[in-house]
C-alpha atoms as a PDB file:
ATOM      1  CA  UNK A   1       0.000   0.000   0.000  1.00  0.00           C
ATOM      2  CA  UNK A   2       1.269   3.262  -1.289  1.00  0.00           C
ATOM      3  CA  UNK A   3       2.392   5.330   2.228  1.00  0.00           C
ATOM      4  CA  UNK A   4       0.190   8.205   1.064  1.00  0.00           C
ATOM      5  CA  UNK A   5      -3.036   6.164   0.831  1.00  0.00           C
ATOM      6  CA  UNK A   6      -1.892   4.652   4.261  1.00  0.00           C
ATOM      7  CA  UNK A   7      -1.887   8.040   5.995  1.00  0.00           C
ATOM      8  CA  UNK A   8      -5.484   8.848   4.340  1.00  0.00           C
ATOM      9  CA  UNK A   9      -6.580   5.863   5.768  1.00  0.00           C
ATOM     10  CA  UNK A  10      -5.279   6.426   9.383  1.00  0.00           C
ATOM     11  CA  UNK A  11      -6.396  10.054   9.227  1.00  0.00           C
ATOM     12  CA  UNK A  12      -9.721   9.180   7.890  1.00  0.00           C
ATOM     13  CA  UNK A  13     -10.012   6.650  10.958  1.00  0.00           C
ATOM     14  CA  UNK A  14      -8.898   8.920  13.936  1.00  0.00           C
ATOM     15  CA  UNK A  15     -11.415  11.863  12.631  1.00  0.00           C
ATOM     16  CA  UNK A  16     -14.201   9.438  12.812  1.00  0.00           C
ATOM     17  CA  UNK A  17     -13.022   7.996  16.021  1.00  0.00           C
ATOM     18  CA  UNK A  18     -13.263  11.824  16.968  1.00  0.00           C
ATOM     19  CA  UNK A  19     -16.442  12.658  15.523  1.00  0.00           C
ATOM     20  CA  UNK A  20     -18.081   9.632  16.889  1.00  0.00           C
ATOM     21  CA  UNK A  21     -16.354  10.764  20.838  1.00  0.00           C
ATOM     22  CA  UNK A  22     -17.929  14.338  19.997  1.00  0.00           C
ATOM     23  CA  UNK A  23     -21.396  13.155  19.428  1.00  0.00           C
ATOM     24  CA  UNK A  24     -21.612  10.375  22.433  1.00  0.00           C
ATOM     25  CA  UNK A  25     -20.234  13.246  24.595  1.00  0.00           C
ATOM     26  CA  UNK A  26     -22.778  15.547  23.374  1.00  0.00           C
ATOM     27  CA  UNK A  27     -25.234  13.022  23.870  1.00  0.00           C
ATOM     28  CA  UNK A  28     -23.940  12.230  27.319  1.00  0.00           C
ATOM     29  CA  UNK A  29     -24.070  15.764  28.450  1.00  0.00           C
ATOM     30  CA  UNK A  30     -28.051  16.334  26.816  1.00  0.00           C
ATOM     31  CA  UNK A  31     -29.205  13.138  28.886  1.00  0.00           C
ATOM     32  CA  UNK A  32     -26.838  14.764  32.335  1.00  0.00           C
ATOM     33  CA  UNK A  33     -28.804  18.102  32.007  1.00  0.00           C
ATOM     34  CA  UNK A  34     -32.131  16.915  31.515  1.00  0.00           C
ATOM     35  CA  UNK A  35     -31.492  14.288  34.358  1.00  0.00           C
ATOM     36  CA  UNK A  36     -30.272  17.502  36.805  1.00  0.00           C
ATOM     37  CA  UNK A  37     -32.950  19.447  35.948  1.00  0.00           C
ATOM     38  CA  UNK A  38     -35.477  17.006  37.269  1.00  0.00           C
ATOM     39  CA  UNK A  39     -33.511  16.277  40.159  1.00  0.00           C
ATOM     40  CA  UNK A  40     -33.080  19.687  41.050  1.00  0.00           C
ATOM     41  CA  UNK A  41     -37.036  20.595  39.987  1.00  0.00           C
ATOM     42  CA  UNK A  42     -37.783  17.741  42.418  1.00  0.00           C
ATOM     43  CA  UNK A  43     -35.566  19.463  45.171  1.00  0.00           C
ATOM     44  CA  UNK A  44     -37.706  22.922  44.597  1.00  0.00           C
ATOM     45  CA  UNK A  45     -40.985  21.409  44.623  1.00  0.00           C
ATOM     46  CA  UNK A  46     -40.689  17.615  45.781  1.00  0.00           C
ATOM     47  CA  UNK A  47     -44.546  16.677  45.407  1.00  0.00           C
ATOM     48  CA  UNK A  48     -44.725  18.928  41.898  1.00  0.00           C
ATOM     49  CA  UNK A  49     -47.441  21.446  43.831  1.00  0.00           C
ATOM     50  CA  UNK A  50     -46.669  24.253  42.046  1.00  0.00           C
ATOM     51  CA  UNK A  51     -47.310  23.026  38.383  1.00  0.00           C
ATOM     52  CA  UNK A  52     -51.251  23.514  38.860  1.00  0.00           C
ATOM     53  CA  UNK A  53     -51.069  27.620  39.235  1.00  0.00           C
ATOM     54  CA  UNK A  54     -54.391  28.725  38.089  1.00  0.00           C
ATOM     55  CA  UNK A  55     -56.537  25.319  39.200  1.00  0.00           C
ATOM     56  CA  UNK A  56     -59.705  25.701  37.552  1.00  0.00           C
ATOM     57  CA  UNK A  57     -63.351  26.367  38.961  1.00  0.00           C
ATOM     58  CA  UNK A  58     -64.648  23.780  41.893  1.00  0.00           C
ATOM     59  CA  UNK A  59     -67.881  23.938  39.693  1.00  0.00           C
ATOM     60  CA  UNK A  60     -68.338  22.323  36.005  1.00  0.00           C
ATOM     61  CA  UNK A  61     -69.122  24.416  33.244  1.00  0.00           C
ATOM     62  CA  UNK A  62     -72.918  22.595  33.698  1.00  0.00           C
ATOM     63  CA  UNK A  63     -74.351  21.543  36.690  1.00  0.00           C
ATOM     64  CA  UNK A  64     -75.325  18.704  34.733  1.00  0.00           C
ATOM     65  CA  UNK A  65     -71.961  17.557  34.006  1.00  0.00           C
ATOM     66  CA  UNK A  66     -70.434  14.700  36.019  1.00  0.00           C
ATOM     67  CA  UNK A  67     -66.460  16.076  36.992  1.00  0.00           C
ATOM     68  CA  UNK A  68     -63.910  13.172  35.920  1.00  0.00           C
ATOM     69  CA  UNK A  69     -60.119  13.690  37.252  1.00  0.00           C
ATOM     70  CA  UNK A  70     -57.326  11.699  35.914  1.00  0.00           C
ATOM     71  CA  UNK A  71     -54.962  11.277  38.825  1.00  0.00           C
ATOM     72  CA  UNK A  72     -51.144  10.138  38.737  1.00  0.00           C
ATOM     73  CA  UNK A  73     -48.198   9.681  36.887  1.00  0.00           C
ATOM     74  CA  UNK A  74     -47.341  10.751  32.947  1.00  0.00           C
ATOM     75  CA  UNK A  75     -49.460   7.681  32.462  1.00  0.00           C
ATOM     76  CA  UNK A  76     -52.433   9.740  33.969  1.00  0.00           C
ATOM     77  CA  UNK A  77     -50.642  12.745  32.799  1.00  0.00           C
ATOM     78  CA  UNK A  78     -50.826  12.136  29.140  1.00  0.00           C
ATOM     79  CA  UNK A  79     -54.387  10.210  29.358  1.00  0.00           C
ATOM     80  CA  UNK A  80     -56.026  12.036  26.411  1.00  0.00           C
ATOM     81  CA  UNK A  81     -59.952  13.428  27.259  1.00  0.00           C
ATOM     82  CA  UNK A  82     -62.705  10.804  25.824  1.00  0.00           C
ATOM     83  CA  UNK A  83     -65.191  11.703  23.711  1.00  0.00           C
ATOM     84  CA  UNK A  84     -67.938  10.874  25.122  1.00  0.00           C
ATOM     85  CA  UNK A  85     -70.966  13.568  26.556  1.00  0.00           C
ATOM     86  CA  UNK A  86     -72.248  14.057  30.255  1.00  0.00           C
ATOM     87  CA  UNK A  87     -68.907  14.629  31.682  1.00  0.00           C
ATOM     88  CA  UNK A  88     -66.053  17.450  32.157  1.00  0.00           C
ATOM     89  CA  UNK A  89     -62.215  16.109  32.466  1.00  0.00           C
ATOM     90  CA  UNK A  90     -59.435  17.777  34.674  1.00  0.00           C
ATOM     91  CA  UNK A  91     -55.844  16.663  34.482  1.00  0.00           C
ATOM     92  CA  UNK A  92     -53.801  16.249  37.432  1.00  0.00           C
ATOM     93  CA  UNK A  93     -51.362  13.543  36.812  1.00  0.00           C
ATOM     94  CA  UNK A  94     -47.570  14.435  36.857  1.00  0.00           C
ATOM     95  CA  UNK A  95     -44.655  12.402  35.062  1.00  0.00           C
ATOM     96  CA  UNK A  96     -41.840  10.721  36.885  1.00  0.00           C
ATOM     97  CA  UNK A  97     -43.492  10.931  40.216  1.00  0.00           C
ATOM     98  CA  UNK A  98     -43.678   7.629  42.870  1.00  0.00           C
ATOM     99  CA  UNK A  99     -47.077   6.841  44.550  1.00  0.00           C
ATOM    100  CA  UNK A 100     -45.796   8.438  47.809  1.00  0.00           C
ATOM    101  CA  UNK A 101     -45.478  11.780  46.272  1.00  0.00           C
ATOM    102  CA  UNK A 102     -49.151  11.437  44.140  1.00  0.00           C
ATOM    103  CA  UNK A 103     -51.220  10.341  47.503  1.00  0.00           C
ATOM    104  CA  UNK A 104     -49.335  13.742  49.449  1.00  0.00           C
ATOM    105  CA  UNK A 105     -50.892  15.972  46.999  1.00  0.00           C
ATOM    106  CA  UNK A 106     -54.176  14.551  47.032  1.00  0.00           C
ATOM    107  CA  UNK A 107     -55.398  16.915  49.467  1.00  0.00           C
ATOM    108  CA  UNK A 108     -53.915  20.184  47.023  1.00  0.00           C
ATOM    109  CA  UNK A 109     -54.489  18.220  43.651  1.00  0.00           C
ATOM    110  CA  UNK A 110     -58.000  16.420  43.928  1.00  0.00           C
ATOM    111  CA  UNK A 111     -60.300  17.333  47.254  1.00  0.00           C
ATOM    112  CA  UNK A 112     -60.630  20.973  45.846  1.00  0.00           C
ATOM    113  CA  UNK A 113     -62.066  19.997  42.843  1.00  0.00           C
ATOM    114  CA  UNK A 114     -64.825  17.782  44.573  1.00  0.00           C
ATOM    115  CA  UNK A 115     -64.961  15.001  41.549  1.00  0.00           C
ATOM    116  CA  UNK A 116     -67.389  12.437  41.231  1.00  0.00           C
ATOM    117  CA  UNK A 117     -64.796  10.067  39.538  1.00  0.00           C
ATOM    118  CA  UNK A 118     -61.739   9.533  40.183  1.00  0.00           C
ATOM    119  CA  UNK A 119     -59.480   7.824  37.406  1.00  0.00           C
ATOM    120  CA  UNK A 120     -56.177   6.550  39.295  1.00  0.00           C
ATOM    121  CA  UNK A 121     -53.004   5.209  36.973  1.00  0.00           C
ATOM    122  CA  UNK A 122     -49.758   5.104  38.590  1.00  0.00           C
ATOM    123  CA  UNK A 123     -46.975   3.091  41.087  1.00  0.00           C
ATOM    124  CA  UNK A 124     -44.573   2.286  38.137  1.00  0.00           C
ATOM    125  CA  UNK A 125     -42.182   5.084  39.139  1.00  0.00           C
ATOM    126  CA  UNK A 126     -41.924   3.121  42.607  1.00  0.00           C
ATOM    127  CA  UNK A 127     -41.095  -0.630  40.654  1.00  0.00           C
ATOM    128  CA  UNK A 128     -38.946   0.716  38.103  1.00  0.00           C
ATOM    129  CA  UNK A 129     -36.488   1.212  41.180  1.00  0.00           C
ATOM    130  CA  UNK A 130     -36.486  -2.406  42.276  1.00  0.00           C
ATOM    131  CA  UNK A 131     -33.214  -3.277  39.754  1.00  0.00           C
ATOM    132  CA  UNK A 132     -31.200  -0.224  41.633  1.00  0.00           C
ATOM    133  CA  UNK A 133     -33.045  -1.157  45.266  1.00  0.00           C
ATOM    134  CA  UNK A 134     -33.376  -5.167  44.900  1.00  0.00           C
ATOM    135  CA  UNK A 135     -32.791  -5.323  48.610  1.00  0.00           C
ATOM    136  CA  UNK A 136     -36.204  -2.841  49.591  1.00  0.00           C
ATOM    137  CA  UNK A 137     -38.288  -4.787  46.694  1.00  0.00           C
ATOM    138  CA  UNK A 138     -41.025  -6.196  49.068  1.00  0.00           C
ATOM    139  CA  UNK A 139     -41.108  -2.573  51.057  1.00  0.00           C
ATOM    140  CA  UNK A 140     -41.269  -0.953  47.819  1.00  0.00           C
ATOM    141  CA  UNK A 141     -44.022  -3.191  46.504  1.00  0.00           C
ATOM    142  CA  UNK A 142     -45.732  -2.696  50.094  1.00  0.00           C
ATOM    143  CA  UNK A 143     -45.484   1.009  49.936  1.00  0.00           C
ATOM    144  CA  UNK A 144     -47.422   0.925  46.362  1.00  0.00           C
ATOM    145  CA  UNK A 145     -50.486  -1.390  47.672  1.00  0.00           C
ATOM    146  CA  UNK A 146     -50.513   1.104  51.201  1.00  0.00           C
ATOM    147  CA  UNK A 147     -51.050   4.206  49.201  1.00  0.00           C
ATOM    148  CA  UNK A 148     -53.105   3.149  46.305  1.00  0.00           C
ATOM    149  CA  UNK A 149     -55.421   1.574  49.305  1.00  0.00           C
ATOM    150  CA  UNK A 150     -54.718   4.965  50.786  1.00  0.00           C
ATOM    151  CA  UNK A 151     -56.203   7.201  47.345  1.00  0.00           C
ATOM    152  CA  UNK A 152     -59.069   5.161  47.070  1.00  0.00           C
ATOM    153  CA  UNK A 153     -60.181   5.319  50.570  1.00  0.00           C
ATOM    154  CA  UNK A 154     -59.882   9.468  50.386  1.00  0.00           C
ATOM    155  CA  UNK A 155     -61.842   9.229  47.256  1.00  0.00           C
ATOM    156  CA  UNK A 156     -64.336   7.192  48.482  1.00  0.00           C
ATOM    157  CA  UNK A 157     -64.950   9.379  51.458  1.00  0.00           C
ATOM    158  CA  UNK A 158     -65.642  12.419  49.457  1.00  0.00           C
ATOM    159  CA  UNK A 159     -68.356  10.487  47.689  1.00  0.00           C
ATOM    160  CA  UNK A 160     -66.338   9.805  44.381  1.00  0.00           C
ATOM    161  CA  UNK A 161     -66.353   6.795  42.267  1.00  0.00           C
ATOM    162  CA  UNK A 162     -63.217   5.387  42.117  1.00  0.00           C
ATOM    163  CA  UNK A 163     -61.993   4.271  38.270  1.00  0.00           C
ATOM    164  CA  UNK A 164     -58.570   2.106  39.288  1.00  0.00           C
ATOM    165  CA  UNK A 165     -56.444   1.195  36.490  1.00  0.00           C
ATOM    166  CA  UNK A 166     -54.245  -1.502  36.663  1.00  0.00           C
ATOM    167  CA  UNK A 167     -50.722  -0.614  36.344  1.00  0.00           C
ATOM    168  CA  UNK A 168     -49.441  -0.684  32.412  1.00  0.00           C
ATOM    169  CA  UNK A 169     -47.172  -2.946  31.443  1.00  0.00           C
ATOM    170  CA  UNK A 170     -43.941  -1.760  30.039  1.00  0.00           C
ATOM    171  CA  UNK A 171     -42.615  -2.326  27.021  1.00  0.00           C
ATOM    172  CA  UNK A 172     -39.642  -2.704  24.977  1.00  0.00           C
ATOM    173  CA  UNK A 173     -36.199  -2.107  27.434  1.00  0.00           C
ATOM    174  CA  UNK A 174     -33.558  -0.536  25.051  1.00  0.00           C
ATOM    175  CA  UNK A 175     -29.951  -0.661  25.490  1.00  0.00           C
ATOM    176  CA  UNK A 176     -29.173   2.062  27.303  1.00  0.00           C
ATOM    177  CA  UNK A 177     -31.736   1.434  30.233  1.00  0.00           C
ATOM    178  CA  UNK A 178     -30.818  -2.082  30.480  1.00  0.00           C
ATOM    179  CA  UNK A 179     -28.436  -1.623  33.323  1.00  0.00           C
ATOM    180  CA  UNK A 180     -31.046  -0.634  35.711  1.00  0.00           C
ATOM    181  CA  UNK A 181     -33.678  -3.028  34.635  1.00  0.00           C
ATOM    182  CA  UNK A 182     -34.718  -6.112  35.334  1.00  0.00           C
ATOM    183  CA  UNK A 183     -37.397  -8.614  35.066  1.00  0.00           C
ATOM    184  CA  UNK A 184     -38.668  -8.610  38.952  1.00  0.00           C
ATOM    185  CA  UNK A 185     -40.234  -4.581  37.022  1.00  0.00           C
ATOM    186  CA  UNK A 186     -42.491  -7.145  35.445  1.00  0.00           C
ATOM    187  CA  UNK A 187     -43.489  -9.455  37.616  1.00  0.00           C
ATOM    188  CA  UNK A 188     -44.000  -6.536  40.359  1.00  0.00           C
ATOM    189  CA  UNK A 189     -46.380  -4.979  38.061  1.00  0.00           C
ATOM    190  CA  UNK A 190     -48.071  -8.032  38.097  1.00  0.00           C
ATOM    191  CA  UNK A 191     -48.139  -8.435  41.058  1.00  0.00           C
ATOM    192  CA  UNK A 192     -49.700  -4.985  42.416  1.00  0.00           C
ATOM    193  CA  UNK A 193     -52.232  -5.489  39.415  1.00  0.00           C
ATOM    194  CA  UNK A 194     -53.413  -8.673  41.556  1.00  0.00           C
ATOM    195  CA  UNK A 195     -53.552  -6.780  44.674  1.00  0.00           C
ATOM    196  CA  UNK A 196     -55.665  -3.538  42.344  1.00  0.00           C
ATOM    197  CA  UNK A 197     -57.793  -6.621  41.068  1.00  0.00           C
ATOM    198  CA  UNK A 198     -58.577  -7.778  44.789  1.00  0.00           C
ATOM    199  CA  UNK A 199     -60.006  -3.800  45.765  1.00  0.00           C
ATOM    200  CA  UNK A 200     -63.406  -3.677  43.946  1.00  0.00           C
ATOM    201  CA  UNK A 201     -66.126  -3.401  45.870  1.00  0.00           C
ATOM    202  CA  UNK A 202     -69.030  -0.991  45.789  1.00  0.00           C
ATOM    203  CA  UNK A 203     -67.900   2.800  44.566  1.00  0.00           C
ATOM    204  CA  UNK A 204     -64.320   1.207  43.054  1.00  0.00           C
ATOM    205  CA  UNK A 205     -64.181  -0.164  39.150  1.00  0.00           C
ATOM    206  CA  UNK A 206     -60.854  -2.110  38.687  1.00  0.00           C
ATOM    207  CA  UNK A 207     -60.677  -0.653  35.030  1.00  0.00           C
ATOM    208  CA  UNK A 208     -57.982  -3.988  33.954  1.00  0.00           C
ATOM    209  CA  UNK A 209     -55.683  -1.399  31.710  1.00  0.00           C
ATOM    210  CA  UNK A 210     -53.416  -3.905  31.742  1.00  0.00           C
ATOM    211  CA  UNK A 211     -55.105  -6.588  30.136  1.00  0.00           C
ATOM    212  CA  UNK A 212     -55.986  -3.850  26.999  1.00  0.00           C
ATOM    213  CA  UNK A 213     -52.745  -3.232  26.512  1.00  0.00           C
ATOM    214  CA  UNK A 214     -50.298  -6.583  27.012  1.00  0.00           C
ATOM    215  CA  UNK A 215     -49.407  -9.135  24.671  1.00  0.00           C
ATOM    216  CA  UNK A 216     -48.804 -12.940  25.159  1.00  0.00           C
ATOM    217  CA  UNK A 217     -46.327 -12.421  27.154  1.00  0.00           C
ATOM    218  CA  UNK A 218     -47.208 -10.091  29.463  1.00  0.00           C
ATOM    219  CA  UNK A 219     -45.477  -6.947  27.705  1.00  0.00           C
ATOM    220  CA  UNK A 220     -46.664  -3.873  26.197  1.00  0.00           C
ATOM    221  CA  UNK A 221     -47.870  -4.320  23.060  1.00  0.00           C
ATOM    222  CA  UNK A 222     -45.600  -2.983  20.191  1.00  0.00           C
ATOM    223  CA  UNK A 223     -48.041  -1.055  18.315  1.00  0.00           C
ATOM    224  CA  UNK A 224     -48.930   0.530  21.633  1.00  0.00           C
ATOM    225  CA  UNK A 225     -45.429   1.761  22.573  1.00  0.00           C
ATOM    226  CA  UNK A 226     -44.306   5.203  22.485  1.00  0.00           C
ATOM    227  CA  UNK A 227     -41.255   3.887  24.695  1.00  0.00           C
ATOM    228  CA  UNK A 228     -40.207   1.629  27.577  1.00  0.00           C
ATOM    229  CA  UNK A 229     -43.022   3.029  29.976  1.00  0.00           C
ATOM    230  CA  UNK A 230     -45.868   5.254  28.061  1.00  0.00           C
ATOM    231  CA  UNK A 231     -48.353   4.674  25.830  1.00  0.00           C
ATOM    232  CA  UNK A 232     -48.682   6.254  21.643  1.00  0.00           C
ATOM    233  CA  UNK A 233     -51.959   7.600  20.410  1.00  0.00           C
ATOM    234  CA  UNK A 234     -53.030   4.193  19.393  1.00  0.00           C
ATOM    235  CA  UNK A 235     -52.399   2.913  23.298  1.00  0.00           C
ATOM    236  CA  UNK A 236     -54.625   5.680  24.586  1.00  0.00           C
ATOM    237  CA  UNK A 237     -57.074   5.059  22.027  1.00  0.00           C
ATOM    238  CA  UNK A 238     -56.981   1.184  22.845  1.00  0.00           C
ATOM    239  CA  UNK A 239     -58.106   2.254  26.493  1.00  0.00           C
ATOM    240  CA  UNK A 240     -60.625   4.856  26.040  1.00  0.00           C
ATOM    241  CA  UNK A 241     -62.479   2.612  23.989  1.00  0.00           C
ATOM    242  CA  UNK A 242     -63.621   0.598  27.240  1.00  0.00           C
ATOM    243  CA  UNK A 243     -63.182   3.462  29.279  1.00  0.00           C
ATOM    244  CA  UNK A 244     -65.997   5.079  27.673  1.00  0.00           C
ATOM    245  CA  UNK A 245     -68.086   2.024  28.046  1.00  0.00           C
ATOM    246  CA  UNK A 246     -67.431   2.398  31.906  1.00  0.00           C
ATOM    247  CA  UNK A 247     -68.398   5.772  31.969  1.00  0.00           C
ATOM    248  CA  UNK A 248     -71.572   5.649  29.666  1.00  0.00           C
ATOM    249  CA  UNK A 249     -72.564   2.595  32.706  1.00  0.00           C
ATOM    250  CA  UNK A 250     -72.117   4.941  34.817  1.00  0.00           C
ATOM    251  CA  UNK A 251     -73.940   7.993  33.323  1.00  0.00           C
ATOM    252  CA  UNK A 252     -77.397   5.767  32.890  1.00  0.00           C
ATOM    253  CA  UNK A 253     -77.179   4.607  36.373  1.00  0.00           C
ATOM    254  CA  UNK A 254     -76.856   8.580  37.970  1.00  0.00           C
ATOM    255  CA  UNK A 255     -79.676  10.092  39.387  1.00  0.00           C
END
């Protein structure tokens, strides 16, 4: 090989060797800023109070309107409105936040509003820890069935219907979250859906999300998946299909 060629060659290799450093670094610092600044948002407001400034009226728009409030996680968070009639939707779910810190803003987030149904979707921020926590797995499974026992008593006792999803499945794990997964994520969820499936009783629909949404295996469905732990457009409209069954039920049996 002429030495001339040999040199292009080498110098062709080290710039891509350094082009390829520059972009994982750049990458690596974008995922390090976004991860500080929702630790440090966290730190400011650790149960997320202050996102709801301007909360809106305690009263629907029509008296004849039923008041449906989607409570929890960016699962809840991102729960797109139904269309169906008879009832007025307020959003107060908040992403990347554990059941401890959704039940200690129930009191801010949901009694104002006075809702006659409650819609409740979340714990997976709590079991997604298990990989990095594997020693606290049964107090962190414990702590999810205490406060979602905990939300659905509060609701009940302001007269609310409770709507209690079962905890989605998650999906596809990529590469880069592999290191902090692991399949005890799974068969938590699973479990804590058994324990959601054991709470009906009169004023509390076990709405079996779940089931909607999992394949054979027990896994978000692909054509469902936006990523690893929420839904796409197609997921949402997957569940609002029987959630709007639930709530039509619901609507013909009101006074």
């Amino acid at each position: 090989m002429r030495p001339d060629r040999f040199k292009k060659i080498i110098f062709s290799a080290v710039f891509l060797v350094l082009a390829l450093s520059i972009l994982l670094n750049v990458g690596l610092c974008s995922q390090l800023r976004k991860y500080y600044t929702l630790l440090y948002a966290v730190e400011l407001d650790p149960l997320g109070l202050g996102i709801f400034q301007d909360p809106p009226s305690q009263e629907t728009p029509d008296e004849n309107l039923q008041t449906v409030v989607f409570f929890g996680d960016s699962r809840a968070a991102q729960w797109p409105t139904p269309n169906v009639d008879g009832f007025w939707f307020i959003n107060r779910g908040i992403g990347n936040q554990t059941s401890a810190q959704i039940v200690s803003r129930f009191d801010v987030h949901i009694r104002p509003l006075q809702p006659d149904i409650v819609v409740l979707q979340f714990c997976i921020n709590d079991l997604k820890t298990i990989p990095l926590f594997p020693e606290r797995k049964r107090q962190i499974i414990l702590n999810c069935e205490a406060n979602i026992q905990r939300m659905v008593q509060q609701s009940l006792d302001m007269d609310a219907i409770v709507v209690l999803s079962t905890v989605f499945p998650a999906g596809k794990v990529p590469l880069a979250r592999r290191l902090v997964w692991s399949d005890d994520i799974g068969k938590s969820v699973e479990e804590v859906n058994a324990f959601i499936q054991a709470l009906s009783r009169e004023g509390v629909i076990i709405f079996d999300a779940a089931k909607i949404l999992s394949d054979d295996t027990g896994k978000l469905k692909q054509q469902y998946s936006f990523d690893t732990l929420h839904l796409n457009e197609q997921g949402y409209q997957a569940l609002n299909a029987e959630f709007i069954k639930i709530l039509e039920e619901l609507e013909q049996e009101s006074p």
